[in-house]
PDB file of N, CA and C in Angstrom:
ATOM      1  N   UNK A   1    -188.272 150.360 194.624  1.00  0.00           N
ATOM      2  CA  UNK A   1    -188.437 150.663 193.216  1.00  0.00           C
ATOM      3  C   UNK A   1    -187.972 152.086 192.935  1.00  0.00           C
ATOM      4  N   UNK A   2    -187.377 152.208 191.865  1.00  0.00           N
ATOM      5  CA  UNK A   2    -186.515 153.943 191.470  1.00  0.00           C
ATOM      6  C   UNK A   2    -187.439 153.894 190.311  1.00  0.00           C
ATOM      7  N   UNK A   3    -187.622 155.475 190.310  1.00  0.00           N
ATOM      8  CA  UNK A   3    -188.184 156.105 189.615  1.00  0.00           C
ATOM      9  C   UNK A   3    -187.397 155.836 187.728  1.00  0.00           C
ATOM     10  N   UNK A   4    -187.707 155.653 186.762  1.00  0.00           N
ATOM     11  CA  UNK A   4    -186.174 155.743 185.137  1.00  0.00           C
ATOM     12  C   UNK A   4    -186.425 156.691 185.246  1.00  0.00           C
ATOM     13  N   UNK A   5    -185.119 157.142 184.810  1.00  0.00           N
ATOM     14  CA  UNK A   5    -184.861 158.423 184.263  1.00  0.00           C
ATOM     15  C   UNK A   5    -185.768 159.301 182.960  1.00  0.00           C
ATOM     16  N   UNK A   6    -186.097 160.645 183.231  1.00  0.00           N
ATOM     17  CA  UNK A   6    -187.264 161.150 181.924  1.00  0.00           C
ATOM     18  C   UNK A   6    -185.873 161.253 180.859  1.00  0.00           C
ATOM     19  N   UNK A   7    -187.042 160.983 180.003  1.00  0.00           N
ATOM     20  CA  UNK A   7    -186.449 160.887 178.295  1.00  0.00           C
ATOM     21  C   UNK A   7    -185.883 162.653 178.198  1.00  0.00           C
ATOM     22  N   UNK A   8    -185.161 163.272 177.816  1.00  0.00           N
ATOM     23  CA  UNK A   8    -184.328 164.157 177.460  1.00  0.00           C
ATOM     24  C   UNK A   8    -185.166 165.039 176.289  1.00  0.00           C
ATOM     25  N   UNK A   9    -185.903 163.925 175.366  1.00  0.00           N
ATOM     26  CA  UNK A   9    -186.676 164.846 174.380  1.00  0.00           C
ATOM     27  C   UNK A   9    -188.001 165.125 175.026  1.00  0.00           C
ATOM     28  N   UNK A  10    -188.876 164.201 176.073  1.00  0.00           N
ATOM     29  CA  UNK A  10    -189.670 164.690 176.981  1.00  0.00           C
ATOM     30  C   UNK A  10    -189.679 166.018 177.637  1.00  0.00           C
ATOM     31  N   UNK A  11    -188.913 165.647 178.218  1.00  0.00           N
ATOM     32  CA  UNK A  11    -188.212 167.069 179.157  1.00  0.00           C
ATOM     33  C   UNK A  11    -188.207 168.465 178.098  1.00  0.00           C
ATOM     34  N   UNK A  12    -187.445 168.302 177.110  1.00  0.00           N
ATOM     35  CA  UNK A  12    -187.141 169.676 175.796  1.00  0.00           C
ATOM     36  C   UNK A  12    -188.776 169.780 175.896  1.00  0.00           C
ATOM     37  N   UNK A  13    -189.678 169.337 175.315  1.00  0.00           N
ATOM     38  CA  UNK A  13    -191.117 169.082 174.859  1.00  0.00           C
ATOM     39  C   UNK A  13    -192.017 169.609 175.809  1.00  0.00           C
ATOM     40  N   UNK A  14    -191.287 169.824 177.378  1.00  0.00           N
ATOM     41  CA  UNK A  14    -192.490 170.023 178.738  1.00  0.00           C
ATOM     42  C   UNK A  14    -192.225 171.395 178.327  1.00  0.00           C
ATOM     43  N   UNK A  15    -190.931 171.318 178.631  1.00  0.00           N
ATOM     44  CA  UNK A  15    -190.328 172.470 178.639  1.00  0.00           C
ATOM     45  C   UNK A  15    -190.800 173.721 177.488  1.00  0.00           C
ATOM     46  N   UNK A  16    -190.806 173.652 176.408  1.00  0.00           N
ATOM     47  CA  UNK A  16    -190.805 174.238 175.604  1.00  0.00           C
ATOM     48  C   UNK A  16    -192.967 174.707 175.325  1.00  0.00           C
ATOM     49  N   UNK A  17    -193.610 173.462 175.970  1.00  0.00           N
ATOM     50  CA  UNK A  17    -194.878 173.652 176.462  1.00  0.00           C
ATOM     51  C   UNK A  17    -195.080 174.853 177.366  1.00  0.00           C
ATOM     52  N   UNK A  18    -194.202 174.658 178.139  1.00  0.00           N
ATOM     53  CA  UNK A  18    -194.102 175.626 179.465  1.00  0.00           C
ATOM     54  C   UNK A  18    -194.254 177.302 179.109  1.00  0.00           C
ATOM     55  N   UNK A  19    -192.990 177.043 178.077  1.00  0.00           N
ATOM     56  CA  UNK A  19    -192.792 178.633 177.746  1.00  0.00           C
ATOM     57  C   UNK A  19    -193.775 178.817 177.092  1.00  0.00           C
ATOM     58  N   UNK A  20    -194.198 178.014 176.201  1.00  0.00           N
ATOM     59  CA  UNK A  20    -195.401 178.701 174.886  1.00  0.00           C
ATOM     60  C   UNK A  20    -196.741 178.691 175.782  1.00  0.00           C
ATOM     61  N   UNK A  21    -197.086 178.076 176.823  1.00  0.00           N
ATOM     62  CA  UNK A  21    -198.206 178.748 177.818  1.00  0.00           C
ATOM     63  C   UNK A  21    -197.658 180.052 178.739  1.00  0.00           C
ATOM     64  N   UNK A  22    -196.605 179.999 178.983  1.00  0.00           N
ATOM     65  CA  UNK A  22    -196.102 181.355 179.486  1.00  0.00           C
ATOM     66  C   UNK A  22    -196.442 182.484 178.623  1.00  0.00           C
ATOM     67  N   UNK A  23    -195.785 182.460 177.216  1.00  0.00           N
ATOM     68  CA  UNK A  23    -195.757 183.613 176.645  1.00  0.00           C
ATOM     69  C   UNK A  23    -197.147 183.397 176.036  1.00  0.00           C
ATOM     70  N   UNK A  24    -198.377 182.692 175.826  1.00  0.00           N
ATOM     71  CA  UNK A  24    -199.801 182.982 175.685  1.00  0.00           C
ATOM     72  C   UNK A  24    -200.204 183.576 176.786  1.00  0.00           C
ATOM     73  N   UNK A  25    -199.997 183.294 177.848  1.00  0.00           N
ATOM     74  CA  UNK A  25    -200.980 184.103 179.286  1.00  0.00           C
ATOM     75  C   UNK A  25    -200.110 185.478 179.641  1.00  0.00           C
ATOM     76  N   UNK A  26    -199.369 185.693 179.020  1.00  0.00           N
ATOM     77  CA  UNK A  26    -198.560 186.816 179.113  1.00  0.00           C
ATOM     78  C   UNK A  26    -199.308 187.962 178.326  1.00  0.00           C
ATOM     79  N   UNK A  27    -199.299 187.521 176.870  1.00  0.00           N
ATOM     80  CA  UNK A  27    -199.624 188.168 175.624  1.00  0.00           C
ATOM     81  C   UNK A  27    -201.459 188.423 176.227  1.00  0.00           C
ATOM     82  N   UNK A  28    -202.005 187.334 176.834  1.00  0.00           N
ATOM     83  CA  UNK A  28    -203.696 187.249 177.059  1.00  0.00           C
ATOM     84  C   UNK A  28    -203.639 188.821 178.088  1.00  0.00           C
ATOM     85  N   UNK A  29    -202.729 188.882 179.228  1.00  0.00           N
ATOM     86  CA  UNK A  29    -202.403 190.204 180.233  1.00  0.00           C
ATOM     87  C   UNK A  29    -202.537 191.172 179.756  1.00  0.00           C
ATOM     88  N   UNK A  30    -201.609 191.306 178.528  1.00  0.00           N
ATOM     89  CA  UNK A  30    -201.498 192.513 178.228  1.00  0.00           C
ATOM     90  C   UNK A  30    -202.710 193.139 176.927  1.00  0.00           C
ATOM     91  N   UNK A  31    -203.145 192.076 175.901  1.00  0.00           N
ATOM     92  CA  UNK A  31    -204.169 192.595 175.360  1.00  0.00           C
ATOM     93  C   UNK A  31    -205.711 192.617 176.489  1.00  0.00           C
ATOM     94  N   UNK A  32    -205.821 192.061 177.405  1.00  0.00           N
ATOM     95  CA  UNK A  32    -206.951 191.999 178.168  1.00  0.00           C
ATOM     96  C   UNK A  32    -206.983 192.928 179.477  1.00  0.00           C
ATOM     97  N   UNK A  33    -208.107 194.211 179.249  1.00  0.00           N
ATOM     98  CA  UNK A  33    -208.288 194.614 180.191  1.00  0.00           C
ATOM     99  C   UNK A  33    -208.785 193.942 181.987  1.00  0.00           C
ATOM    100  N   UNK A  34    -207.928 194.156 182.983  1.00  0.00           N
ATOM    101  CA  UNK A  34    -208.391 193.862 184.264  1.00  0.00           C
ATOM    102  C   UNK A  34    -209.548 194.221 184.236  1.00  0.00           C
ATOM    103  N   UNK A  35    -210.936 193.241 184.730  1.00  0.00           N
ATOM    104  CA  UNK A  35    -212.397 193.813 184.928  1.00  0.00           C
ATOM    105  C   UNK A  35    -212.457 194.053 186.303  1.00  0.00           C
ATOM    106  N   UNK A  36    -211.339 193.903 186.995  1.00  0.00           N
ATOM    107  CA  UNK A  36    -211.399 194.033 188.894  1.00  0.00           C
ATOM    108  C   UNK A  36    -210.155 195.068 188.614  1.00  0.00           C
ATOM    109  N   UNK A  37    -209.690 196.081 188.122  1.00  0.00           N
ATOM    110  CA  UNK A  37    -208.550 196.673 188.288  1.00  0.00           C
ATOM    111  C   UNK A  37    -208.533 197.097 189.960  1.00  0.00           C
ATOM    112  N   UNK A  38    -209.225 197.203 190.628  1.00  0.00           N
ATOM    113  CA  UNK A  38    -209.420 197.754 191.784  1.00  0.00           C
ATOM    114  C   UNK A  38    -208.667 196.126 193.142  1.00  0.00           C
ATOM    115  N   UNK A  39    -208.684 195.220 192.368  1.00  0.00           N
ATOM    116  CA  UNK A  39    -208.342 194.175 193.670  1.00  0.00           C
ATOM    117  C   UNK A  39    -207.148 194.316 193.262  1.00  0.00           C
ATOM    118  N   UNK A  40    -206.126 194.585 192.788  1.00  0.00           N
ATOM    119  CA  UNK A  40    -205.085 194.654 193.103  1.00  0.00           C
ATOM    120  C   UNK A  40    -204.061 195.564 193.989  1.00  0.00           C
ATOM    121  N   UNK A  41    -204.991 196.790 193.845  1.00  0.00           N
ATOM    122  CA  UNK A  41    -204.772 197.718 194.718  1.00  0.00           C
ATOM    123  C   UNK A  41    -205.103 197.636 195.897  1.00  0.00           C
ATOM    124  N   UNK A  42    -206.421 196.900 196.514  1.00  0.00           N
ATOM    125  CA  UNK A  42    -207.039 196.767 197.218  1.00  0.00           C
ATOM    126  C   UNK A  42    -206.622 196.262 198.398  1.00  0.00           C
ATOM    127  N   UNK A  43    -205.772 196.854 199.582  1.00  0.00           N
ATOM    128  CA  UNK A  43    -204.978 196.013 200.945  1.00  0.00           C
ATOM    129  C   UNK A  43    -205.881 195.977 202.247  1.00  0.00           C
ATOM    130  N   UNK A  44    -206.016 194.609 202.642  1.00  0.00           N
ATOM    131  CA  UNK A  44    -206.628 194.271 203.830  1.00  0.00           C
ATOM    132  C   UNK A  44    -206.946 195.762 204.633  1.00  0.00           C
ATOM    133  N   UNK A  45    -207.932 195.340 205.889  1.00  0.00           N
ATOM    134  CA  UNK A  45    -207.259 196.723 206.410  1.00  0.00           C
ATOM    135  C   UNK A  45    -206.998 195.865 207.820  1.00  0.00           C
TER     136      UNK A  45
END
């Protein structure tokens, strides 16, 4: 059994989902202070 092919306007539609959760958790980064600013700095020892 083969997989049909995704619909073309599906695909535009994931896609375009994709970015508009990208650029929300982007925009959420930069207005939201880190409450751990310290774990990023933070290297094994």
């Amino acid at each position: 059994m083969t997989t049909p092919e995704p619909d073309e306007r599906q695909l535009e539609r994931t896609q375009q989902l994709i970015d508009e959760a990208e650029a929300a958790a982007r925009d959420l980064r930069e207005k939201t202070p880190d409450p751990f600013p310290e774990s990023e700095q933070a290297q094994p020892s």
